[in-house]
C-alpha atoms as a PDB file:
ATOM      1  CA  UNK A   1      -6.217 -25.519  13.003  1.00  0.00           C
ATOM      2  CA  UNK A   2      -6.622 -21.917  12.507  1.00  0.00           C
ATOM      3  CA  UNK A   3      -9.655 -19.748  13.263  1.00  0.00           C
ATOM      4  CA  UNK A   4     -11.223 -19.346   9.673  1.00  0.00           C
ATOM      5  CA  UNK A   5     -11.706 -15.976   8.791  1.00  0.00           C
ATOM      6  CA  UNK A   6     -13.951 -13.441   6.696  1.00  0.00           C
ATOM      7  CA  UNK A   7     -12.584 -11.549   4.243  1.00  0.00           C
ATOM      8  CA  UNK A   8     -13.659  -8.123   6.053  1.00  0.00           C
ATOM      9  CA  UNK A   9     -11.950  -9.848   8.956  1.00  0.00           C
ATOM     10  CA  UNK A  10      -9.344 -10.420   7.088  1.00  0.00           C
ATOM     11  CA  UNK A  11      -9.009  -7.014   5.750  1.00  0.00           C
ATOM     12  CA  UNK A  12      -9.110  -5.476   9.325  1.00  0.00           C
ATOM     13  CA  UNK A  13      -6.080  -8.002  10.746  1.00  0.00           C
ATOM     14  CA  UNK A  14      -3.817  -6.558   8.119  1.00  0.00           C
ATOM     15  CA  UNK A  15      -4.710  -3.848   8.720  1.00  0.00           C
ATOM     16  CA  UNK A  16      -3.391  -4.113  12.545  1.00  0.00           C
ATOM     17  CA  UNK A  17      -0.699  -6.117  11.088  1.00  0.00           C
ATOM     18  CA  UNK A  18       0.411  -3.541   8.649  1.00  0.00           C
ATOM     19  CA  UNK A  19      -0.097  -0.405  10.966  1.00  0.00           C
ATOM     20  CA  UNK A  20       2.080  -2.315  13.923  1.00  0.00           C
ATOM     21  CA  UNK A  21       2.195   0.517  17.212  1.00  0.00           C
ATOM     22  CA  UNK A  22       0.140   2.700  15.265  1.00  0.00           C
ATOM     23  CA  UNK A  23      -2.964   0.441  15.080  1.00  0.00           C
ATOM     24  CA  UNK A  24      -5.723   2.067  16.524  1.00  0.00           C
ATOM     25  CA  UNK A  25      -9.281   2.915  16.025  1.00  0.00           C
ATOM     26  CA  UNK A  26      -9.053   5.751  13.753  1.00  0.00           C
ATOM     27  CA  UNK A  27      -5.878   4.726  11.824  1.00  0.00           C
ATOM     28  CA  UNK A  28      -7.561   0.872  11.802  1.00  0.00           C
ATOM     29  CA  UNK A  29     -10.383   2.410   9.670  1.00  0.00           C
ATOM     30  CA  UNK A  30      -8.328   4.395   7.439  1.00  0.00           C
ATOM     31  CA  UNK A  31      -6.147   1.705   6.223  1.00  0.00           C
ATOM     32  CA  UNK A  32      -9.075  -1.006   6.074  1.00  0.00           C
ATOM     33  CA  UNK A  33     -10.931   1.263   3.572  1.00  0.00           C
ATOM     34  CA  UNK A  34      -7.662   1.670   1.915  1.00  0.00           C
ATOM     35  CA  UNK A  35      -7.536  -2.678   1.284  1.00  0.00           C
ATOM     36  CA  UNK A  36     -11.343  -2.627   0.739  1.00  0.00           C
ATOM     37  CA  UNK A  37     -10.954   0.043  -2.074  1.00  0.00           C
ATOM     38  CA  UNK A  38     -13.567   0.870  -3.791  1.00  0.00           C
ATOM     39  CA  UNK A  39     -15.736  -0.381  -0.939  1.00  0.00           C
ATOM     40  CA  UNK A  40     -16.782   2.515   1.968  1.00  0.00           C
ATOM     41  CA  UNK A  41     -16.456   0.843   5.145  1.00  0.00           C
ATOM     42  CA  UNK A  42     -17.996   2.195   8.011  1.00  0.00           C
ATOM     43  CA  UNK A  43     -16.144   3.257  11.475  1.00  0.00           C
ATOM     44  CA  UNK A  44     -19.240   1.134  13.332  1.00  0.00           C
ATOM     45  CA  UNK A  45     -18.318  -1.637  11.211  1.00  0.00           C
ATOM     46  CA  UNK A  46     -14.492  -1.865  11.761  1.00  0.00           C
ATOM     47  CA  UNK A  47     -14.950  -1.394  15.550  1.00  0.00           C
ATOM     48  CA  UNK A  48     -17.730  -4.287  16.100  1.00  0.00           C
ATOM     49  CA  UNK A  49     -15.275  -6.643  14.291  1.00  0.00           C
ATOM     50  CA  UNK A  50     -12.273  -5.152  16.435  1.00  0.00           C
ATOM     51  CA  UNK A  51     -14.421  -6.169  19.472  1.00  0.00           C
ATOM     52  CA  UNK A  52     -15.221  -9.518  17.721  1.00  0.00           C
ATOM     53  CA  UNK A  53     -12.113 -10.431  17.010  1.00  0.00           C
ATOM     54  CA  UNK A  54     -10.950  -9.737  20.547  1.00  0.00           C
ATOM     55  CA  UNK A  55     -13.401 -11.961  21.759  1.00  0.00           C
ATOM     56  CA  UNK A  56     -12.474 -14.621  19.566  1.00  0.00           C
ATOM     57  CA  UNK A  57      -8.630 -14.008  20.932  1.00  0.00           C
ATOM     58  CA  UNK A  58      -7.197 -13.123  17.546  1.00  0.00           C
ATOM     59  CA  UNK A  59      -6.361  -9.335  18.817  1.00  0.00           C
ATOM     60  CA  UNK A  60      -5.596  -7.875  21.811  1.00  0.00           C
ATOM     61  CA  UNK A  61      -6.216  -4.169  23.020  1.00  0.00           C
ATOM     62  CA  UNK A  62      -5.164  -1.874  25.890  1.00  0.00           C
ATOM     63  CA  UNK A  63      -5.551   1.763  26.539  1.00  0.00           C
ATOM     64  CA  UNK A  64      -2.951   4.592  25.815  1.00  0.00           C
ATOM     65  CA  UNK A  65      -2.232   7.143  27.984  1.00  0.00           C
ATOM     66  CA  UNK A  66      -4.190  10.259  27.539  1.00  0.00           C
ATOM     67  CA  UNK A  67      -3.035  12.694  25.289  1.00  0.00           C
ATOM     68  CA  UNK A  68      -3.659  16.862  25.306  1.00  0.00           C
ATOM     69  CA  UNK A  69      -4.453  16.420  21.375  1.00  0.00           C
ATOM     70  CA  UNK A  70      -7.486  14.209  22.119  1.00  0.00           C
ATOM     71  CA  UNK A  71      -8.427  16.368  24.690  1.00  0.00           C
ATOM     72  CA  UNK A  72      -7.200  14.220  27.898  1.00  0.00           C
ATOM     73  CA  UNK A  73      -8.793  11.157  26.329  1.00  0.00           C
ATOM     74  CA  UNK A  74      -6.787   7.441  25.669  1.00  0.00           C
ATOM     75  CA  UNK A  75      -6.379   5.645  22.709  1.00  0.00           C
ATOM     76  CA  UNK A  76      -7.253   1.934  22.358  1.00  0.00           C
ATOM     77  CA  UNK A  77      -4.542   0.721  20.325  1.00  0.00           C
ATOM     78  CA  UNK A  78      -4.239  -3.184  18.987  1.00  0.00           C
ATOM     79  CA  UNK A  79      -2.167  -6.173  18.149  1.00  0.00           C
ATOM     80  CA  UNK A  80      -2.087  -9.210  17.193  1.00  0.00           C
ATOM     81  CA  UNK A  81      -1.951 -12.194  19.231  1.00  0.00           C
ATOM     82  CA  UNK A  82      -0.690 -15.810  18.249  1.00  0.00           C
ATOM     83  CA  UNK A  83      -4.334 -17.114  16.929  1.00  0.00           C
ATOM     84  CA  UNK A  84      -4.365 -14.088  15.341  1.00  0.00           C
ATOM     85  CA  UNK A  85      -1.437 -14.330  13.282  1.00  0.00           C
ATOM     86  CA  UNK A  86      -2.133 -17.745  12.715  1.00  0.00           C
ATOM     87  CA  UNK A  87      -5.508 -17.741  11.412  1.00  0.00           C
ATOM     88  CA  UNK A  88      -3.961 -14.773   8.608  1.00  0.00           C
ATOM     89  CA  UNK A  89      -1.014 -16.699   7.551  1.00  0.00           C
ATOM     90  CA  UNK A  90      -3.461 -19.587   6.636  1.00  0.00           C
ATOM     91  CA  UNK A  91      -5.984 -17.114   4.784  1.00  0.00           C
ATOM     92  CA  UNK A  92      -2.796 -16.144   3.100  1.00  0.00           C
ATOM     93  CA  UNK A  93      -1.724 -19.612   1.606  1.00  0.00           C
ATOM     94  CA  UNK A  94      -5.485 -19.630   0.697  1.00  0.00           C
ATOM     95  CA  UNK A  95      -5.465 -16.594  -0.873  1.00  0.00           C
ATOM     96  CA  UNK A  96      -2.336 -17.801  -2.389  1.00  0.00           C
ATOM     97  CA  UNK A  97      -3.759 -21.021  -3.363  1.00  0.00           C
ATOM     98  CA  UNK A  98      -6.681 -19.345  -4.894  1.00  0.00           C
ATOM     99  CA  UNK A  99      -4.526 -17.149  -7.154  1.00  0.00           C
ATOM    100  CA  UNK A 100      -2.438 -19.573  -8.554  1.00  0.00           C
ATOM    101  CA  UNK A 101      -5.621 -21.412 -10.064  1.00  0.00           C
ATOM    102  CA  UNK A 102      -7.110 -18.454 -11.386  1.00  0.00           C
ATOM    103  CA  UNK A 103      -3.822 -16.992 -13.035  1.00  0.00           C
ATOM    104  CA  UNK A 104      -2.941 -19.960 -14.661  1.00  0.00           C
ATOM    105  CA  UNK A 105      -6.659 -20.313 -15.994  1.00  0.00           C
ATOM    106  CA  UNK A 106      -6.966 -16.893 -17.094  1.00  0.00           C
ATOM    107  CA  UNK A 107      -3.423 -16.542 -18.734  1.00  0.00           C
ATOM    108  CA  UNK A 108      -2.453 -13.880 -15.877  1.00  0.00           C
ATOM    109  CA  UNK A 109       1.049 -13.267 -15.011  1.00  0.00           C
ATOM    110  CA  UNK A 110       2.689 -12.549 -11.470  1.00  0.00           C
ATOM    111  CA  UNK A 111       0.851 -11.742  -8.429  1.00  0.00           C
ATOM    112  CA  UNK A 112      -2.372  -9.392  -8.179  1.00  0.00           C
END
């Protein structure tokens, strides 16, 4: 079975998913307060569950080279790994799941 996720975990794997070779710190943030819209997110907040998630196996990081625009310094850029992708599909059918009930309950039509 898949790792069960949070939804701000959830938010910050597609947001690695959806951001592919470009996922990294600063991009990461940008995109996860784009999904948690109208919700601020902090940059502390996205990188602690970056490094939890990492922990957990779910992502993977590495280090770019360093670059003259960031002054010499590396990016840490992410993917997914296996659990990862596993534990997102299943919050999907969830999600999924979850929809379905309350559209045909509340007379809504399509997807969200």
């Amino acid at each position: 079975m898949a790792e069960s996720l949070g939804q701000f975990e959830q938010i910050v794997l597609t947001a690695v998913l959806a951001l592919d070779a470009n996922a990294y710190g600063v991009t990461i943030h940008a995109k996860v307060e784009e999904l948690s819209r109208p919700r601020k997110v902090t940059r502390g907040a996205v990188y602690a569950t970056l490094d939890r998630m990492e922990d957990k196996g779910l992502i993977a990081s590495w280090l770019s080279e360093p670059t003259k625009e960031r002054g010499g310094r590396s990016r840490r850029h992410y993917r997914l790994e296996k659990p990862g992708q596993q534990a997102l599909r299943e919050s999907a059918r969830t999600a999924q799941r979850l929809f379905d009930v309350i559209a045909q309950n509340l007379g809504l039509k399509g997807r969200a």
